[in-house]
N, C-alpha and C. Protein backbone atom coordinates (compact mmCIF):
# COMPACT_ATOMS: atom_id res chain seq x y z
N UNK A 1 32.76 127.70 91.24
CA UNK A 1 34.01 128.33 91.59
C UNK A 1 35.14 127.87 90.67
N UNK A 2 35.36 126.59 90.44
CA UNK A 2 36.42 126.24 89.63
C UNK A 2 35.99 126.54 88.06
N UNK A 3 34.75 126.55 87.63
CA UNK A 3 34.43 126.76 86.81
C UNK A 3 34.99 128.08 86.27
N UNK A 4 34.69 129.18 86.69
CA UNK A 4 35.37 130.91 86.90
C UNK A 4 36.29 130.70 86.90
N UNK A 5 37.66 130.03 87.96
CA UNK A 5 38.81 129.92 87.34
C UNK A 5 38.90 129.68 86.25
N UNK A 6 38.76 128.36 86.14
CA UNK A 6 39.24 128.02 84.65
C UNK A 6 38.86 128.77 83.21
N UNK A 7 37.69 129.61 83.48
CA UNK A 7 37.06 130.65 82.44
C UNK A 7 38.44 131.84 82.46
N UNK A 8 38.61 132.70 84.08
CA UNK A 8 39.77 133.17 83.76
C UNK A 8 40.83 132.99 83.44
N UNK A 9 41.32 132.20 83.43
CA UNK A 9 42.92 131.35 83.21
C UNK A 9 42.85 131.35 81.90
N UNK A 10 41.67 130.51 81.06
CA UNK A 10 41.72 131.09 79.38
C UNK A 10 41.67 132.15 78.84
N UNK A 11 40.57 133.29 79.45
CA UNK A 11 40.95 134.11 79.09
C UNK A 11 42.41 135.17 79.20
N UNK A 12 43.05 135.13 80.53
CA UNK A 12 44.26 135.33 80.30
C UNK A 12 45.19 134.49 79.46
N UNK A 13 45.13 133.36 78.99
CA UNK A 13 46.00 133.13 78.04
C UNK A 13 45.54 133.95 76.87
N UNK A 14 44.43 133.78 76.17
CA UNK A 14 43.83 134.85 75.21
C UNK A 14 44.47 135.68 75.16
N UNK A 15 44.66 136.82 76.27
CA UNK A 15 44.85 137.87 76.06
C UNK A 15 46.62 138.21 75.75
N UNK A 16 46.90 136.89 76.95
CA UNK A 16 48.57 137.05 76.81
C UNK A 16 49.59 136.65 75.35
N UNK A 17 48.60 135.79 74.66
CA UNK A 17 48.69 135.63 73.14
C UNK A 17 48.39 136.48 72.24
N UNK A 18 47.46 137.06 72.69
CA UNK A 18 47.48 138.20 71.56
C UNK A 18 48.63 139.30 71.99
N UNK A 19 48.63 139.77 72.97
CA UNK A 19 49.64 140.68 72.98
C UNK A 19 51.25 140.34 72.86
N UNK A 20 51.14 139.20 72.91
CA UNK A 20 52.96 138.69 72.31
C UNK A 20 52.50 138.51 70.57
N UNK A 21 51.61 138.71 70.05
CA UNK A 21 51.53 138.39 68.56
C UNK A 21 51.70 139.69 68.13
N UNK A 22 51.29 140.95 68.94
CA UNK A 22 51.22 142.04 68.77
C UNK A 22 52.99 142.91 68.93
N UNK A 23 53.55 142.20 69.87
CA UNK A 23 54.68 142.55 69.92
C UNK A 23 55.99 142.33 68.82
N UNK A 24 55.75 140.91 68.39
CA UNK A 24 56.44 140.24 66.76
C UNK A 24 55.35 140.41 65.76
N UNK A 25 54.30 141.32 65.27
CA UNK A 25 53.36 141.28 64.60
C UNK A 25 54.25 141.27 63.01
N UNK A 26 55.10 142.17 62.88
CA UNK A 26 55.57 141.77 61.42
C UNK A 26 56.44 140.65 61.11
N UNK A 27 57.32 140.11 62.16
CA UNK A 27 57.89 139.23 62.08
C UNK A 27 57.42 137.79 61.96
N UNK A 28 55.92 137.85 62.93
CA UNK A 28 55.46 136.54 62.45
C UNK A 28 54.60 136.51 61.21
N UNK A 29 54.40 137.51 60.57
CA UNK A 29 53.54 137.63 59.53
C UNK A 29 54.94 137.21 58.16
N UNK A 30 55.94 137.66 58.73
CA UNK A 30 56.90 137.00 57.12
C UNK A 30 57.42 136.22 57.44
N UNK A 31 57.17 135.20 59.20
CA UNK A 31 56.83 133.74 59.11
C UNK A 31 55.87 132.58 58.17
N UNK A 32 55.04 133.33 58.63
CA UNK A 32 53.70 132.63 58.41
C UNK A 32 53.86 132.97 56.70
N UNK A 33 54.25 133.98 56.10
CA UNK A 33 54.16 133.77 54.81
C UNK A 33 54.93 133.27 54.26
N UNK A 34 56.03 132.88 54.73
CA UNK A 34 56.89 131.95 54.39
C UNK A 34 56.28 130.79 54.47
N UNK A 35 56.14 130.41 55.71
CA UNK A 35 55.50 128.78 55.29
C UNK A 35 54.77 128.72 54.85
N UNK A 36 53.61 129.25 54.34
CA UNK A 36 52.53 129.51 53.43
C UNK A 36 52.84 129.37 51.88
N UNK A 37 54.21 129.87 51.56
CA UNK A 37 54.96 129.41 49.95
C UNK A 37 55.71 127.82 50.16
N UNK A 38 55.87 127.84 51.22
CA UNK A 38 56.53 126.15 51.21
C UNK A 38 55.73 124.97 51.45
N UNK A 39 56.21 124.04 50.96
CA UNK A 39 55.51 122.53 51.02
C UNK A 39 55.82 121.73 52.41
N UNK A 40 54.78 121.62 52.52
CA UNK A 40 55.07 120.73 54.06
C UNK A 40 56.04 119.40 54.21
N UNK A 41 56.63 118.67 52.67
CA UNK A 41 57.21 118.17 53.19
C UNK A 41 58.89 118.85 53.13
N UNK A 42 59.06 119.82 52.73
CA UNK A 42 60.30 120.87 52.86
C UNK A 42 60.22 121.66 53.91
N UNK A 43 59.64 121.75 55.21
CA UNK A 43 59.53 122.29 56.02
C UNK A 43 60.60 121.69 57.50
N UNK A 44 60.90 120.79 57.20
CA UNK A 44 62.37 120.02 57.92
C UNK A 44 63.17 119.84 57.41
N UNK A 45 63.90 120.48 56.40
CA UNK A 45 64.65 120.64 55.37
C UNK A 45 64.97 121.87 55.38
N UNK A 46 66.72 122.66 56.48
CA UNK A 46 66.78 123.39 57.25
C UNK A 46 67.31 124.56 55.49
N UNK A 47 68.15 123.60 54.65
CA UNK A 47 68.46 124.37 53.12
C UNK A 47 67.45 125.19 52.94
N UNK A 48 66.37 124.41 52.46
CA UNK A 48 65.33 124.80 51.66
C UNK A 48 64.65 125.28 52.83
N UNK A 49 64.61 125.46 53.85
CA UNK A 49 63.81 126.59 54.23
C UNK A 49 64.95 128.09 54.22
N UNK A 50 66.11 127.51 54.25
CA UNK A 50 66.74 129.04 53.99
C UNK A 50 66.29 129.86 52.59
N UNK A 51 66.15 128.64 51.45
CA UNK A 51 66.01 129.00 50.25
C UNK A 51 64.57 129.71 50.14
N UNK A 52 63.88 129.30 51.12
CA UNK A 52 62.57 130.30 51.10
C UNK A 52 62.47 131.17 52.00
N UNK A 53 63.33 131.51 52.91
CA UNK A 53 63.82 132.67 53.72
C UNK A 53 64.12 133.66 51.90
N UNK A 54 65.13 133.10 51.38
CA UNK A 54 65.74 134.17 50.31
C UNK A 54 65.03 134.43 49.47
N UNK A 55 64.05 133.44 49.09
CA UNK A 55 63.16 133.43 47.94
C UNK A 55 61.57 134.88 48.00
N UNK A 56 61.69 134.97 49.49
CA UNK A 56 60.71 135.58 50.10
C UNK A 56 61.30 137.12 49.87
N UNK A 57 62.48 137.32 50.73
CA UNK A 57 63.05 138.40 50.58
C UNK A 57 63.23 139.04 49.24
N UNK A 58 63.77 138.48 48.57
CA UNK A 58 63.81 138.73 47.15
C UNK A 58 63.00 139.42 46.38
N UNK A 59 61.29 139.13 47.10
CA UNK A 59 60.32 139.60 46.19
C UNK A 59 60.16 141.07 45.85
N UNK A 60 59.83 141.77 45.17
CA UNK A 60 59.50 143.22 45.39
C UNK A 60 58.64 143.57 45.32
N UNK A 61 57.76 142.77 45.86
CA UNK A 61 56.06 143.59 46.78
C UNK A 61 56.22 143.18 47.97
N UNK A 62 57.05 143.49 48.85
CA UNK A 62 57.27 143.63 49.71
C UNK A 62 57.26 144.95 50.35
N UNK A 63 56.46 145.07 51.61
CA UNK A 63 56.55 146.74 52.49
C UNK A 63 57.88 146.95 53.13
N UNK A 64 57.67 147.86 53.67
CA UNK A 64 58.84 148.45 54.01
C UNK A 64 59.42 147.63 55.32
N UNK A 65 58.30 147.51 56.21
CA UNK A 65 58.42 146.66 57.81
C UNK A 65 58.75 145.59 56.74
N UNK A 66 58.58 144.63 56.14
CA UNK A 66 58.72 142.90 55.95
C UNK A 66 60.38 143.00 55.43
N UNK A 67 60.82 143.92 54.33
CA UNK A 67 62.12 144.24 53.71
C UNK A 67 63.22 144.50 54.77
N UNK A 68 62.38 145.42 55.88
CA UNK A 68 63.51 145.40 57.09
C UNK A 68 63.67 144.32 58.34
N UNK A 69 62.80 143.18 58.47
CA UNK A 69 62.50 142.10 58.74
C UNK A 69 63.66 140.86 57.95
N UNK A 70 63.47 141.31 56.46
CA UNK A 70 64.47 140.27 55.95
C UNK A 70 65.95 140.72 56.18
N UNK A 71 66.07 142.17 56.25
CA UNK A 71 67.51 142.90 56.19
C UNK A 71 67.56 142.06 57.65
N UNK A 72 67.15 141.56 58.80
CA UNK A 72 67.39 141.56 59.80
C UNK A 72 67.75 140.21 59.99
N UNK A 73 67.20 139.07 59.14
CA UNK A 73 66.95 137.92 59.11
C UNK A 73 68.08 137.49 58.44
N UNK A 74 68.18 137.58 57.17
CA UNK A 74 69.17 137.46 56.11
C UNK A 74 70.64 136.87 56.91
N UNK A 75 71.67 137.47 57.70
CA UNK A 75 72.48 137.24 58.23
C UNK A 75 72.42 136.23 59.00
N UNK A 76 71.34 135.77 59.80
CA UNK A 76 71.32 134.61 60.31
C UNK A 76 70.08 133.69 60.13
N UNK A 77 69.81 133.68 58.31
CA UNK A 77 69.15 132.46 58.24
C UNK A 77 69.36 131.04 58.80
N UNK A 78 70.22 130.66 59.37
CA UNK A 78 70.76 129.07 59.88
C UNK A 78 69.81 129.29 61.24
N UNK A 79 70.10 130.52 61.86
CA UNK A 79 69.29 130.37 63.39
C UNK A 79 67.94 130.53 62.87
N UNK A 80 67.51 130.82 62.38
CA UNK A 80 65.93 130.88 61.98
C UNK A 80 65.62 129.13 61.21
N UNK A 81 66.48 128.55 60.49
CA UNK A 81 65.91 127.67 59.81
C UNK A 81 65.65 126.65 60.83
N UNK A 82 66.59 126.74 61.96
CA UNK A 82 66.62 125.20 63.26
C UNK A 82 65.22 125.61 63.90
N UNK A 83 65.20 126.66 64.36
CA UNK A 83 63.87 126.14 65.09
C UNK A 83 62.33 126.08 64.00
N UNK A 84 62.36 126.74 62.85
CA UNK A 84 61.61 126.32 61.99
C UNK A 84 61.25 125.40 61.56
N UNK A 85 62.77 124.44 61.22
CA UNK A 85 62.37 123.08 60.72
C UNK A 85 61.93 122.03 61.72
N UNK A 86 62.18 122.42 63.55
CA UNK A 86 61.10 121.77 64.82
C UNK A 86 60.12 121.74 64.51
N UNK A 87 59.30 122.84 63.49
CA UNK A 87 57.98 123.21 63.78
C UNK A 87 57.49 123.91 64.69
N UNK A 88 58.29 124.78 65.27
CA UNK A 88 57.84 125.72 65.88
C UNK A 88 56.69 126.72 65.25
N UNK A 89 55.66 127.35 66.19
CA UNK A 89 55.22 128.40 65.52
C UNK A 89 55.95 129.65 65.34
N UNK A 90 55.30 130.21 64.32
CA UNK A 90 56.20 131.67 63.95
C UNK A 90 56.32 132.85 65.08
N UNK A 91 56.08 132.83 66.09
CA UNK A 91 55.54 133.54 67.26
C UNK A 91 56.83 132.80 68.09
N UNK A 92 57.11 131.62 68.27
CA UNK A 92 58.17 131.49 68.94
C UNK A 92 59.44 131.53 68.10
N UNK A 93 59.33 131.11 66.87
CA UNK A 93 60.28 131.91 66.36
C UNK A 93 60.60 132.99 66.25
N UNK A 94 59.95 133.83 66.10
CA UNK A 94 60.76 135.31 66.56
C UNK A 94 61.07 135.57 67.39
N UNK A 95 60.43 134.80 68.81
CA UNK A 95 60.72 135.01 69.99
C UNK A 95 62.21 134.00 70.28
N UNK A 96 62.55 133.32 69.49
CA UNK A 96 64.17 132.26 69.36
C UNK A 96 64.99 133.79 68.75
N UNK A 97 64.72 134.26 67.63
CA UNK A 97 65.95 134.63 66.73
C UNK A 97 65.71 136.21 67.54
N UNK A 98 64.91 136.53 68.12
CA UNK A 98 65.04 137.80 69.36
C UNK A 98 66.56 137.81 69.91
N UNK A 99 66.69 136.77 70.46
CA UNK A 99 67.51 136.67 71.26
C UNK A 99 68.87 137.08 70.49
N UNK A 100 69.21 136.56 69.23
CA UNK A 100 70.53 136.88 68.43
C UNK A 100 70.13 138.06 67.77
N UNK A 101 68.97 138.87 67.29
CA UNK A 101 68.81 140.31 67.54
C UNK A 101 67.19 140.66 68.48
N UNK A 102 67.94 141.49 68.88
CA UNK A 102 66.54 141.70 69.65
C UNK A 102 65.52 142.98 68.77
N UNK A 103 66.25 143.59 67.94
CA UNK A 103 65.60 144.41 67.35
C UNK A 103 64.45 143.78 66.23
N UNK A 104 64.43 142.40 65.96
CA UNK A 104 63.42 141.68 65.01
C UNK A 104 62.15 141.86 66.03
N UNK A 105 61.71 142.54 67.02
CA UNK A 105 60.52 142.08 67.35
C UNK A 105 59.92 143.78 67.93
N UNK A 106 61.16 144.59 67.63
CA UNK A 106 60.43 145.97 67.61
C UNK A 106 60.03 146.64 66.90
N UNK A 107 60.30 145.81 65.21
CA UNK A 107 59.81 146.30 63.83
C UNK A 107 57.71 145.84 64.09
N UNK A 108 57.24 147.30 63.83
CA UNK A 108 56.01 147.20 64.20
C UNK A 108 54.93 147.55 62.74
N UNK A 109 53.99 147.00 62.29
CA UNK A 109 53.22 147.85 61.34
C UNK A 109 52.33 149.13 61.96
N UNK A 110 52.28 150.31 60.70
CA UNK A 110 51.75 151.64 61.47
C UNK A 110 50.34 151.54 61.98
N UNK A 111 50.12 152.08 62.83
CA UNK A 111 48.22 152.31 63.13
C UNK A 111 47.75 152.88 62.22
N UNK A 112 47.02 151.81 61.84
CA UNK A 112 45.83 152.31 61.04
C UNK A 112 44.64 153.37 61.43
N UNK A 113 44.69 154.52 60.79
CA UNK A 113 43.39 155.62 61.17
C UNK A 113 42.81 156.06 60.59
N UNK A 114 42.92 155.72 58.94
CA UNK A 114 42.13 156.34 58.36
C UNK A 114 40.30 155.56 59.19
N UNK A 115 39.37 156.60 59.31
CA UNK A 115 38.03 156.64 59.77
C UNK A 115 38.15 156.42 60.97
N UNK A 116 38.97 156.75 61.92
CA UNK A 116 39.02 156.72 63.03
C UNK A 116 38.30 157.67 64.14
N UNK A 117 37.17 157.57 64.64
CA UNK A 117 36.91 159.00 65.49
C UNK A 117 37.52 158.96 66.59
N UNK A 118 36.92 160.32 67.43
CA UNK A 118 37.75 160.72 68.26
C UNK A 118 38.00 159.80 69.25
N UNK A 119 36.72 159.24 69.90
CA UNK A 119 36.62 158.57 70.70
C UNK A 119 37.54 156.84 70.58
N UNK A 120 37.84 156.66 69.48
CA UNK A 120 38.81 155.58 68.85
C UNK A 120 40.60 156.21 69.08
N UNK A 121 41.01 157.22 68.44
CA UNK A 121 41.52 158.19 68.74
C UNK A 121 42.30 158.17 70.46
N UNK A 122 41.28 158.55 71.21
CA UNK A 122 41.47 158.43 72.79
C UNK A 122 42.24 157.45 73.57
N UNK A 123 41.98 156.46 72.45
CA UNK A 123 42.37 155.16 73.42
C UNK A 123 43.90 154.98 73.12
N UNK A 124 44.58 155.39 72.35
CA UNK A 124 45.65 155.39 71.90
C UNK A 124 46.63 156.20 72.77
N UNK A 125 48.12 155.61 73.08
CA UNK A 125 48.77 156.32 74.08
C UNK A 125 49.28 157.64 72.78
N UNK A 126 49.57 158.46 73.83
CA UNK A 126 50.31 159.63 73.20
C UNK A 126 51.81 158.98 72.80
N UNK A 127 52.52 158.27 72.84
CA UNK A 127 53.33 157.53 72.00
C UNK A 127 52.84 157.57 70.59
N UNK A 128 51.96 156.73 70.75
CA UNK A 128 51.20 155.97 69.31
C UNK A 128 50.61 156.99 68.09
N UNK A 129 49.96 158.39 69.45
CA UNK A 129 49.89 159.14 68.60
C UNK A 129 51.13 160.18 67.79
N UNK A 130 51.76 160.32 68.66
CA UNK A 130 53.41 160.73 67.95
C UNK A 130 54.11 160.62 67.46
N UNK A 131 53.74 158.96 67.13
CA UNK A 131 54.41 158.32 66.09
C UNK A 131 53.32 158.36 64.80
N UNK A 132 52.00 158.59 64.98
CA UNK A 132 51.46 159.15 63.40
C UNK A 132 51.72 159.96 63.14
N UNK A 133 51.90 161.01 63.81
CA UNK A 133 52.39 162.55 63.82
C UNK A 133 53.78 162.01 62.85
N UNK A 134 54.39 161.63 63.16
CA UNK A 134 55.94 161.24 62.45
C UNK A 134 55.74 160.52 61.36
N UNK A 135 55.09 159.57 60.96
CA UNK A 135 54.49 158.52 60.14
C UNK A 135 54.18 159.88 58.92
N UNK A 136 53.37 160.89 59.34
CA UNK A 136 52.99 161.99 58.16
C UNK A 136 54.17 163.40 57.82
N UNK A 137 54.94 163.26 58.95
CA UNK A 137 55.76 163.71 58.83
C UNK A 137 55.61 165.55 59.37
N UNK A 138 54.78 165.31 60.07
CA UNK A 138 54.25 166.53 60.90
C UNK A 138 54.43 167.03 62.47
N UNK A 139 55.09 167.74 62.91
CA UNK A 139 55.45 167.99 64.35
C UNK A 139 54.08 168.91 64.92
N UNK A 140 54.03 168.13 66.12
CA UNK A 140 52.90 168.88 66.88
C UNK A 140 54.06 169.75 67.90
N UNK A 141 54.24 171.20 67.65
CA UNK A 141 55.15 172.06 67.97
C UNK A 141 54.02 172.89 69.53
N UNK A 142 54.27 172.68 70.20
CA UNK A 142 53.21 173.62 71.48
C UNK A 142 52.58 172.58 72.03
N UNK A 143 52.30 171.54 71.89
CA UNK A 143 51.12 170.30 72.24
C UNK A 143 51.71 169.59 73.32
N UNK A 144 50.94 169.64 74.11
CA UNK A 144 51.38 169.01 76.17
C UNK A 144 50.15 168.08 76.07
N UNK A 145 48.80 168.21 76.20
CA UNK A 145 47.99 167.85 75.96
C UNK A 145 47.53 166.53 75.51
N UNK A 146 46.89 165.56 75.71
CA UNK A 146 46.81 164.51 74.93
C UNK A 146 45.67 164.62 73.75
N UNK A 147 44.67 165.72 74.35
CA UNK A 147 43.82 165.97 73.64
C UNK A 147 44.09 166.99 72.44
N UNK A 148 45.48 167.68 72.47
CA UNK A 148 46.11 168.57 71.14
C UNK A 148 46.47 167.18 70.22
N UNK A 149 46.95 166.63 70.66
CA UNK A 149 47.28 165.41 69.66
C UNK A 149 46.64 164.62 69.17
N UNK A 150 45.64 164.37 69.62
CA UNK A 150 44.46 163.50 69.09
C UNK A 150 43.97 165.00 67.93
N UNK A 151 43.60 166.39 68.25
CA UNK A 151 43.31 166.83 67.17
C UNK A 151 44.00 167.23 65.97
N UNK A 152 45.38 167.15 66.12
CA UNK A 152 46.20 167.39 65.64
C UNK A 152 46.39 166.15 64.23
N UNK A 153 46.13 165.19 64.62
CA UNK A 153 45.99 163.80 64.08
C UNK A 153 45.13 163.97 63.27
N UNK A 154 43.92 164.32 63.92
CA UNK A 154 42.53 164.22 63.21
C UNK A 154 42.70 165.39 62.00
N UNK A 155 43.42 166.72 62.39
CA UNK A 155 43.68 167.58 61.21
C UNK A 155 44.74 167.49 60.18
N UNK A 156 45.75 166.38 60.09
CA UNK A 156 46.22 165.98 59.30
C UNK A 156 45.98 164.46 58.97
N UNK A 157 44.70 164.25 58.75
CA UNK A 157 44.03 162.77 58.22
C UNK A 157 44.62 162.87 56.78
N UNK A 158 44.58 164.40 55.94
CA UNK A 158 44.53 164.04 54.63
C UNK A 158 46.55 163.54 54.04
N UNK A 159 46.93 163.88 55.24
CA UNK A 159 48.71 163.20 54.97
C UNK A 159 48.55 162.30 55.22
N UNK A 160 47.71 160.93 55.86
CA UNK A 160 47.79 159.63 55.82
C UNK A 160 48.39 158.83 54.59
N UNK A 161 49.33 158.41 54.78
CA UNK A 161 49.81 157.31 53.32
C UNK A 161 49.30 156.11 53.38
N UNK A 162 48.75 155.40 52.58
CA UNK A 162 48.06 154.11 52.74
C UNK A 162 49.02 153.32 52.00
N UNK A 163 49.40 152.05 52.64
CA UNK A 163 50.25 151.13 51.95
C UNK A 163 49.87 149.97 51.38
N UNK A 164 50.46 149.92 50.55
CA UNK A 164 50.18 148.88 49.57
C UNK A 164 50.99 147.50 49.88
């Protein structure tokens, strides 16, 4: 019996971690690549982590989500560098600098579909699918249906933009 608890209790943390990683997914990703260019012993060193806040932004292979991530960041590198240089993970950092914008954690990367079948397709809310619909730049004009939109999707696979 306690055994089963404690099996569920991890797995709900599991799950409750992934879906808060999923919610800051770009934001902790131009965490994590930030500290990934810095040296661990500059990582409590609130300057120089601003300087790799800027150094990051700066780059131009950067996507479109990470560029609007830094546009978001940029203004208040100081609140991002304090709880960084704690050592916080990047996951609670976004979940700190949320709070002074909350819009850093609704910047999302697109669903991926290229080879997607239908049945993959399905599982996706009609949100998600409306926003590929928009992503290609295509209006599903008559479509109530969840199942017009899933084909609708599937018939404009070849407007998928793949990012670099």
């Amino acid at each position: 019996m306690k055994t089963s608890a404690i099996l569920f209790a991890a797995a709900a943390m599991i799950m409750g971690a992934s879906a808060a990683t999923i919610e800051c997914e770009v934001c902790v990703k131009v965490m994590d690549d930030v500290r990934a260019d810095m040296e661990k012993a500059d990582m409590k060193d609130k300057s120089k982590i601003e300087g790799a806040l800027g150094k990051y932004c700066a780059r131009g292979d950067l996507g479109p989500r990470e560029r609007k991530i830094c546009y978001y960041i940029d203004p208040i590198k100081r609140s991002v560098a304090h709880p960084f240089s704690l050592g916080m993970n990047s996951l609670k950092v976004c979940k700190r600098i949320t709070e002074t914008n909350p819009e850093i954690c609704t910047v999302k990367f697109p669903v991926q579909t290229e080879k997607m079948e239908k049945k993959d397709l399905s599982k996706l809310r009609v949100k998600q699918l409306k926003s590929i619909l928009a992503d290609r730049g295509v209006e599903c004009k008559g479509c109530i249906e969840k199942e017009e939109f899933i084909a609708k999707v599937q018939a404009t696979e070849h407007l998928a933009q793949v990012e670099l």
